[in-house]
C-alpha atoms as a PDB file:
ATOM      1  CA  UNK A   1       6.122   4.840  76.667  1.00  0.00           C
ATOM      2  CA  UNK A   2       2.827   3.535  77.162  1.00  0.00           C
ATOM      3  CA  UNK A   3       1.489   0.001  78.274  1.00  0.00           C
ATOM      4  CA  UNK A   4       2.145  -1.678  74.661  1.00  0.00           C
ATOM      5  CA  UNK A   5      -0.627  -5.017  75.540  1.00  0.00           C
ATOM      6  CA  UNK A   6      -3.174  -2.597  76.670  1.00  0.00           C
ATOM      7  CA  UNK A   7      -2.963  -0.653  73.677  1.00  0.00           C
ATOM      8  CA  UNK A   8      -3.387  -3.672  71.634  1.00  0.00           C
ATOM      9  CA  UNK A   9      -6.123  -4.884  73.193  1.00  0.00           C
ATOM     10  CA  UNK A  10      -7.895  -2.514  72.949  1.00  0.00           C
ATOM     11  CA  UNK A  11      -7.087  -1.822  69.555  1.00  0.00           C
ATOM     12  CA  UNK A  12      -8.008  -5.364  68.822  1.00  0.00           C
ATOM     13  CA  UNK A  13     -11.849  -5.013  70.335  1.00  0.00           C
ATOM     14  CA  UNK A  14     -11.983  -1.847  68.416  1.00  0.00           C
ATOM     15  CA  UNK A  15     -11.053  -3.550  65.056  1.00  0.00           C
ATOM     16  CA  UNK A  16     -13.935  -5.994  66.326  1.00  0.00           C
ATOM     17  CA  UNK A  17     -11.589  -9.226  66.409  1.00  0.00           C
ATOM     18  CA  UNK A  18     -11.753 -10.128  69.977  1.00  0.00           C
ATOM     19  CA  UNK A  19     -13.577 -13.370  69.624  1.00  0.00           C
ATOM     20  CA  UNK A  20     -11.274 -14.217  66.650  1.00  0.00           C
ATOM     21  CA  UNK A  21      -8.219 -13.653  68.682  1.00  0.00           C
ATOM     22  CA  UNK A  22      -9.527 -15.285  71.778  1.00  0.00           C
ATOM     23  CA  UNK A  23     -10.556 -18.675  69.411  1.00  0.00           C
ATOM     24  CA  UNK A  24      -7.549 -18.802  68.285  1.00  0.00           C
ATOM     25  CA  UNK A  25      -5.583 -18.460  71.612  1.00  0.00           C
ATOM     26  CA  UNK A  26      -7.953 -21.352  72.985  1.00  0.00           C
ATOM     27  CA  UNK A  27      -7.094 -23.500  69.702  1.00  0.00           C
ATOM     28  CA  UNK A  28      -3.268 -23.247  70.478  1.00  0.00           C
ATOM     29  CA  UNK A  29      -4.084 -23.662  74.109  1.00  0.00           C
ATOM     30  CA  UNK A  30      -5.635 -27.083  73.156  1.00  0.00           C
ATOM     31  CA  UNK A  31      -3.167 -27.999  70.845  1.00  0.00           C
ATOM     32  CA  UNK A  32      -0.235 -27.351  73.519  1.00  0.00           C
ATOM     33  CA  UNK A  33      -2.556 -30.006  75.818  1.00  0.00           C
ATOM     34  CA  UNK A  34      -2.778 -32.219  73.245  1.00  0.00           C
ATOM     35  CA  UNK A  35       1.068 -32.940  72.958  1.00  0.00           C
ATOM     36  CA  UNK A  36       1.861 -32.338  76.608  1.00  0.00           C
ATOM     37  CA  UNK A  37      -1.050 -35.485  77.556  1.00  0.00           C
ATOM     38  CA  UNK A  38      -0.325 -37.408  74.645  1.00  0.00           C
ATOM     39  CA  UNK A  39       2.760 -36.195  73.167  1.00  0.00           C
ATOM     40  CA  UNK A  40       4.313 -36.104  69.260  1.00  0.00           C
ATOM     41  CA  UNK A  41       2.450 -39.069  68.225  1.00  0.00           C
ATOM     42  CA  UNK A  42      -0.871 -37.854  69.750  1.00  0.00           C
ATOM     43  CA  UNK A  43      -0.176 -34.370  67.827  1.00  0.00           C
ATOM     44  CA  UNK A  44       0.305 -36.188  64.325  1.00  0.00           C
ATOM     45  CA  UNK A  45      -3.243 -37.821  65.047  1.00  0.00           C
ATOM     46  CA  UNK A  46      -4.908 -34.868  66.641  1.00  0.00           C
ATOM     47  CA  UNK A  47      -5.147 -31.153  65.958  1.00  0.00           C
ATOM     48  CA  UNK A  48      -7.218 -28.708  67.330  1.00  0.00           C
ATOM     49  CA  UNK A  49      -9.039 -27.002  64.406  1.00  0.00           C
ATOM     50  CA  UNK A  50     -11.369 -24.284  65.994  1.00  0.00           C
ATOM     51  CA  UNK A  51     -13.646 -22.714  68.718  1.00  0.00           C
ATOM     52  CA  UNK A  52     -16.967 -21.302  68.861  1.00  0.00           C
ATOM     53  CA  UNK A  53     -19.518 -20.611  71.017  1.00  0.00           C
ATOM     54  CA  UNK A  54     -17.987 -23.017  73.388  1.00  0.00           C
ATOM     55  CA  UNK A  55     -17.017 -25.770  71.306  1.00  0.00           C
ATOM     56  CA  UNK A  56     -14.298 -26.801  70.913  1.00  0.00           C
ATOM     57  CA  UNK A  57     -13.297 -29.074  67.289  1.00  0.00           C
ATOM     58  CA  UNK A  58     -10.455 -31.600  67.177  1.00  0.00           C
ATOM     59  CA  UNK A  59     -10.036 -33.549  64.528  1.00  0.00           C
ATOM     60  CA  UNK A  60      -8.613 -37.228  64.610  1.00  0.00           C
ATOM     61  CA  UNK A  61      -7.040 -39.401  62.131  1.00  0.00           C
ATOM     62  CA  UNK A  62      -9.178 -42.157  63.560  1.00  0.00           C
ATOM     63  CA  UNK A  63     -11.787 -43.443  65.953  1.00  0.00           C
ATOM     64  CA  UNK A  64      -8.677 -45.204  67.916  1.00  0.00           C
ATOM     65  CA  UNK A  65      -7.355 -41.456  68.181  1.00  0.00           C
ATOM     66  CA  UNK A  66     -10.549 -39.298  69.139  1.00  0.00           C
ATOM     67  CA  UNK A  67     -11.226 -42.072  72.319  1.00  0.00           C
ATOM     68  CA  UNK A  68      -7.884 -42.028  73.478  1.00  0.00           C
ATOM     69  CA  UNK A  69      -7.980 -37.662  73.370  1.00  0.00           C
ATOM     70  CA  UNK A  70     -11.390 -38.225  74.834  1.00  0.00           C
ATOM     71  CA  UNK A  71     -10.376 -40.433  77.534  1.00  0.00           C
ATOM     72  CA  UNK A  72      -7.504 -38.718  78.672  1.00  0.00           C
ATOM     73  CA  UNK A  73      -7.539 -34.782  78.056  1.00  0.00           C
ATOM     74  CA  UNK A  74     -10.040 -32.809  80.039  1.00  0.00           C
ATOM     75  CA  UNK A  75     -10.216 -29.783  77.322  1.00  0.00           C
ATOM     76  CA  UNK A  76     -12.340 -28.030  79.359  1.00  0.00           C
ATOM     77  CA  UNK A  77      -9.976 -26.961  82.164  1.00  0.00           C
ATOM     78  CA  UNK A  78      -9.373 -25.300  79.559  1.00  0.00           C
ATOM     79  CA  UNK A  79     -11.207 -21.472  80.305  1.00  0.00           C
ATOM     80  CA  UNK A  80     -14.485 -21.358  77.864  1.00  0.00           C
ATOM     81  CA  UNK A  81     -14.357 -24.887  76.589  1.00  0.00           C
ATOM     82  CA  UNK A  82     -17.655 -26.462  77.216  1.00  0.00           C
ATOM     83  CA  UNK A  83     -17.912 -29.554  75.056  1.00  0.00           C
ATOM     84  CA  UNK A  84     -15.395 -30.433  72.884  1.00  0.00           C
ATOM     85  CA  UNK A  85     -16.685 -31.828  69.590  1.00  0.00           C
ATOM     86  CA  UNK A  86     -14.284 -34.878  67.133  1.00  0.00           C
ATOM     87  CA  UNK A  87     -14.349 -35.568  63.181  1.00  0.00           C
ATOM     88  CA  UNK A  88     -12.111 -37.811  61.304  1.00  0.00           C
ATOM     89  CA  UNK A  89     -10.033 -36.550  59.059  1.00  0.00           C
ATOM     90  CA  UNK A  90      -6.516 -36.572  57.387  1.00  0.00           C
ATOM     91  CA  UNK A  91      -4.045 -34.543  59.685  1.00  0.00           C
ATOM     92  CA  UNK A  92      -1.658 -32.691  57.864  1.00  0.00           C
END
């Protein structure tokens, strides 16, 4: 039996979804820093919504919420994340 996560990645960059896949991986990735900095209340006021071209989007319930992520989560130790990016909205 063959390597299983080679074949998939490479069936993945032939289906063209690499970027997808890799946005979403960062996304989670966020969203796992997110409630290991600021835990379950900081995850019901934050969510990482998406990643492109560097950016990463969370969006806040509040202006209270998107300084306190800002001041205390470093999103890009994350790998790729070069400026991370806030809008208010209601987290569901």
């Amino acid at each position: 039996m063959g390597n299983l996560g080679g074949t998939f990645d490479k069936r993945i960059k032939q289906l063209g979804l690499k970027k997808q896949v890799d946005a979403s991986m960062i996304v989670a990735e966020a969203q796992s820093l997110i409630k290991t900095k600021l835990g379950q209340r900081g995850e019901e006021n934050l969510k990482a919504i998406s990643f492109r071209k560097g950016v990463l989007k969370v969006a806040a319930s509040n202006n209270v919420w998107a300084a306190e992520c800002q001041g205390r989560i470093n999103f890009k130790e994350l790998e790729k994340i070069e400026q991370t990016r806030y809008v208010i909205m209601t987290i569901t």
